[in-house]
Structure formats: structure tokens, C-alpha cells
C-alpha atoms as a PDB file:
ATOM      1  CA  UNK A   1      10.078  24.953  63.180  1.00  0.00           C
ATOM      2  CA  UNK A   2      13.516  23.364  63.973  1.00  0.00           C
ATOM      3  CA  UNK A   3      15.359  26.413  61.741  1.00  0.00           C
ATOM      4  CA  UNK A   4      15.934  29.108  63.815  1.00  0.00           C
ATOM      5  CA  UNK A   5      14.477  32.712  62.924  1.00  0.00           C
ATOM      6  CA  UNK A   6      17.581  34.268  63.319  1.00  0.00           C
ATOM      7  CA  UNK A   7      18.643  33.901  60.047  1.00  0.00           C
ATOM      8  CA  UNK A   8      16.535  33.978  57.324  1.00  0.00           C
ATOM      9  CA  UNK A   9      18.943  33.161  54.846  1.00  0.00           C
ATOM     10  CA  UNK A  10      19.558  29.579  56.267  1.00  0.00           C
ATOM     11  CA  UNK A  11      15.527  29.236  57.215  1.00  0.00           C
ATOM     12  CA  UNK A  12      15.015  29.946  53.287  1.00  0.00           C
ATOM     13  CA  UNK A  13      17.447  27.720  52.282  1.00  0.00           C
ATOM     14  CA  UNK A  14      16.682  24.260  54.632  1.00  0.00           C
ATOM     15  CA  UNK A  15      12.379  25.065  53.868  1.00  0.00           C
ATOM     16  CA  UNK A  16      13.521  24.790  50.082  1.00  0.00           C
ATOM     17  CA  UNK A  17      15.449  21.552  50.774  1.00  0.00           C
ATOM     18  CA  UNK A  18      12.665  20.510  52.936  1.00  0.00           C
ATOM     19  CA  UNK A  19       9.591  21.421  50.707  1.00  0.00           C
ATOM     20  CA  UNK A  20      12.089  19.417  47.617  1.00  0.00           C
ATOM     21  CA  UNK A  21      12.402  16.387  49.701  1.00  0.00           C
ATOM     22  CA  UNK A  22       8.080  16.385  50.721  1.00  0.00           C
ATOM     23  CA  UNK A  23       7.376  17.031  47.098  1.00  0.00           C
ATOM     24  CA  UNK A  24       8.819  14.216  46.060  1.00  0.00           C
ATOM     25  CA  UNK A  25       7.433  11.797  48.253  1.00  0.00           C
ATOM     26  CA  UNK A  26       4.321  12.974  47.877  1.00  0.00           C
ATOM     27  CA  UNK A  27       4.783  12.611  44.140  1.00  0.00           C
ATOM     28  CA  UNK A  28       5.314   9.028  45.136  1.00  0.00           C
ATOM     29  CA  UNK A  29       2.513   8.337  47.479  1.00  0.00           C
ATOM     30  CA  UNK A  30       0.070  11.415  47.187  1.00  0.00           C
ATOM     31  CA  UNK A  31      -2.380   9.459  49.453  1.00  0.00           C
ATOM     32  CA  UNK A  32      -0.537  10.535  52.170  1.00  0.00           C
ATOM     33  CA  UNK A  33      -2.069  13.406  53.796  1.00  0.00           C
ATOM     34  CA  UNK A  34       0.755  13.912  56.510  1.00  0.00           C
ATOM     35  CA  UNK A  35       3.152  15.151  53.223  1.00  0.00           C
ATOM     36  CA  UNK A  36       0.896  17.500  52.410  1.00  0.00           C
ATOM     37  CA  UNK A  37       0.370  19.201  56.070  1.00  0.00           C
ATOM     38  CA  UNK A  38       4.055  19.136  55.699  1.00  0.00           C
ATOM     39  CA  UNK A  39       4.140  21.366  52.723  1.00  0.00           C
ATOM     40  CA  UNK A  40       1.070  23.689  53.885  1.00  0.00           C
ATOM     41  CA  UNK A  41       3.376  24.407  56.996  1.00  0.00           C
ATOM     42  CA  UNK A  42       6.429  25.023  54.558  1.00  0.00           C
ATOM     43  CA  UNK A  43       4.119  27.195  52.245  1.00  0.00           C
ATOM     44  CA  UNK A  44       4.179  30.245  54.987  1.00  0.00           C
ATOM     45  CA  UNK A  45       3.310  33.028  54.342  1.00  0.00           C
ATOM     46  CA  UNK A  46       1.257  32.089  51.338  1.00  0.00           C
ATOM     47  CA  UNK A  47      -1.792  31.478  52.693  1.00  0.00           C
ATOM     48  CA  UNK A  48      -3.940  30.445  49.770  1.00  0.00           C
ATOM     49  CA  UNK A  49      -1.221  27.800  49.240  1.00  0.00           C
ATOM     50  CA  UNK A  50      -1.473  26.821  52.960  1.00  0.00           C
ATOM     51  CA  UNK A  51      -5.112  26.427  52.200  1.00  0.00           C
ATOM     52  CA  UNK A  52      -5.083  24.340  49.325  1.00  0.00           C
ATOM     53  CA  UNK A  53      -2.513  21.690  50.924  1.00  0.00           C
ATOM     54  CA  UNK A  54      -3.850  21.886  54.324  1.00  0.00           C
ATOM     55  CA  UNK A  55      -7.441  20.909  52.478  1.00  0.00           C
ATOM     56  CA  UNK A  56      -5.384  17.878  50.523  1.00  0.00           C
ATOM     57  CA  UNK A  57      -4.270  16.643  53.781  1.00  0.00           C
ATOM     58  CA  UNK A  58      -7.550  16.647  54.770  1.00  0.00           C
ATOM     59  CA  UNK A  59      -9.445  15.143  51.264  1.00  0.00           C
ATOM     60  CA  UNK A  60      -6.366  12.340  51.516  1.00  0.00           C
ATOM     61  CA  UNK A  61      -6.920   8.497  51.492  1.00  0.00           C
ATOM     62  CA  UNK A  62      -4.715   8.348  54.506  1.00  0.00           C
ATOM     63  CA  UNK A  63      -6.335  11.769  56.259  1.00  0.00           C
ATOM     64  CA  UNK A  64      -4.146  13.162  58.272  1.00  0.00           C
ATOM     65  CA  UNK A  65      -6.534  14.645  61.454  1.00  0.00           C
ATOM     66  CA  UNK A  66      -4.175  17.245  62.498  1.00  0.00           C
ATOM     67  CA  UNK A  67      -4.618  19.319  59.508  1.00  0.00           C
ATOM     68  CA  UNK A  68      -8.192  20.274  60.630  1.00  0.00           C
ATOM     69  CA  UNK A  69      -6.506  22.233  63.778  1.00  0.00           C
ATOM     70  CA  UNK A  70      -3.901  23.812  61.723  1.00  0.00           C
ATOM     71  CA  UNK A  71      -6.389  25.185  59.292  1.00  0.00           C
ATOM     72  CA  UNK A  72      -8.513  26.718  61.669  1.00  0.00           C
ATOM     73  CA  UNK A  73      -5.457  28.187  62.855  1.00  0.00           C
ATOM     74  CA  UNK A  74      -4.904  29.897  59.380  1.00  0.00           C
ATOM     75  CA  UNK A  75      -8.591  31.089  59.514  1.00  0.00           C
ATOM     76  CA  UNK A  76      -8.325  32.897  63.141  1.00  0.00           C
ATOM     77  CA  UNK A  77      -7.138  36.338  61.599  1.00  0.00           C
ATOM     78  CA  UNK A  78      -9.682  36.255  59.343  1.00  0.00           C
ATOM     79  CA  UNK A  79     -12.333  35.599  62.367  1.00  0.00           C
ATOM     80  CA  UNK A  80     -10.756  38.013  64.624  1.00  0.00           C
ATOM     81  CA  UNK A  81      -9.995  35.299  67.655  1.00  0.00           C
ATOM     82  CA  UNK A  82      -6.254  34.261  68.623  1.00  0.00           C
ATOM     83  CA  UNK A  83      -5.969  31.790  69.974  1.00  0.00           C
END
């Protein structure tokens, strides 16, 4: 992510701008699926969030493909591989 770590007070506060910003525009053209990778990566740490928008991205008139690597990304704790 572009925010640095370092501070978690400023991370906080740009991924609420952020996640404000993709919520409306997916609000305005929810077949979008790249909006709602967007928020999935935004949603960290909750995972079942993640889940739900990641599979949105996915189920999307406009699909957007990269979704299908970052979900299998949130799975890989679950399957005991890191990757």
C-alpha cells in the first residue's frame, strides 16, 4: 500500500478516505469489479469482509481477473502454504 506502516494513525485515516471515495463509485457503477478488489484490499484485517468483496469483484459484469489471485492469497493460512 502507498501509506506507510509507520504510522498507523495516518494509514487509518487515508484507508477511511480511500474506502469513502471507492464506495461511492461503486455506488455509482457497481458493475465494476476493480472497485470492489479495491475495497477487499482496504477491508484488512477483516477477512470475511475481504471475502465477500473479493467474490463481488469476481461475480461483476466487468470481472476484474486479478481478484482470483488475491483471494487465494487470503485462503493460504487457512491451507497452510505461503506463498
Amino acid at each position: 500500500m502507498a501509506i506507510e506502516d509507520e504510522d498507523i494513525r495516518d494509514r487509518e485515516t487515508w484507508a477511511g478516505v480511500a474506502r469513502l471515495w471507492y464506495s461511492k463509485a461503486a455506488d455509482r457503477s457497481p458493475e465494476v469489479g476493480r472497485l470492489y478488489h479495491h475495497l477487499a484490499i482496504l477491508a484488512r484485517p477483516n477477512g470475511l469482509q475481504q471475502l465477500y468483496l473479493y467474490s463481488r469483484s469476481l461475480t461483476s459484469v466487468q470481472v476484474f481477473h486479478s481478484a482470483r489471485e488475491s483471494i487465494l492469497t487470503l485462503f493460504n493460512p487457512l491451507m497452510g502454504r505461503s506463498e
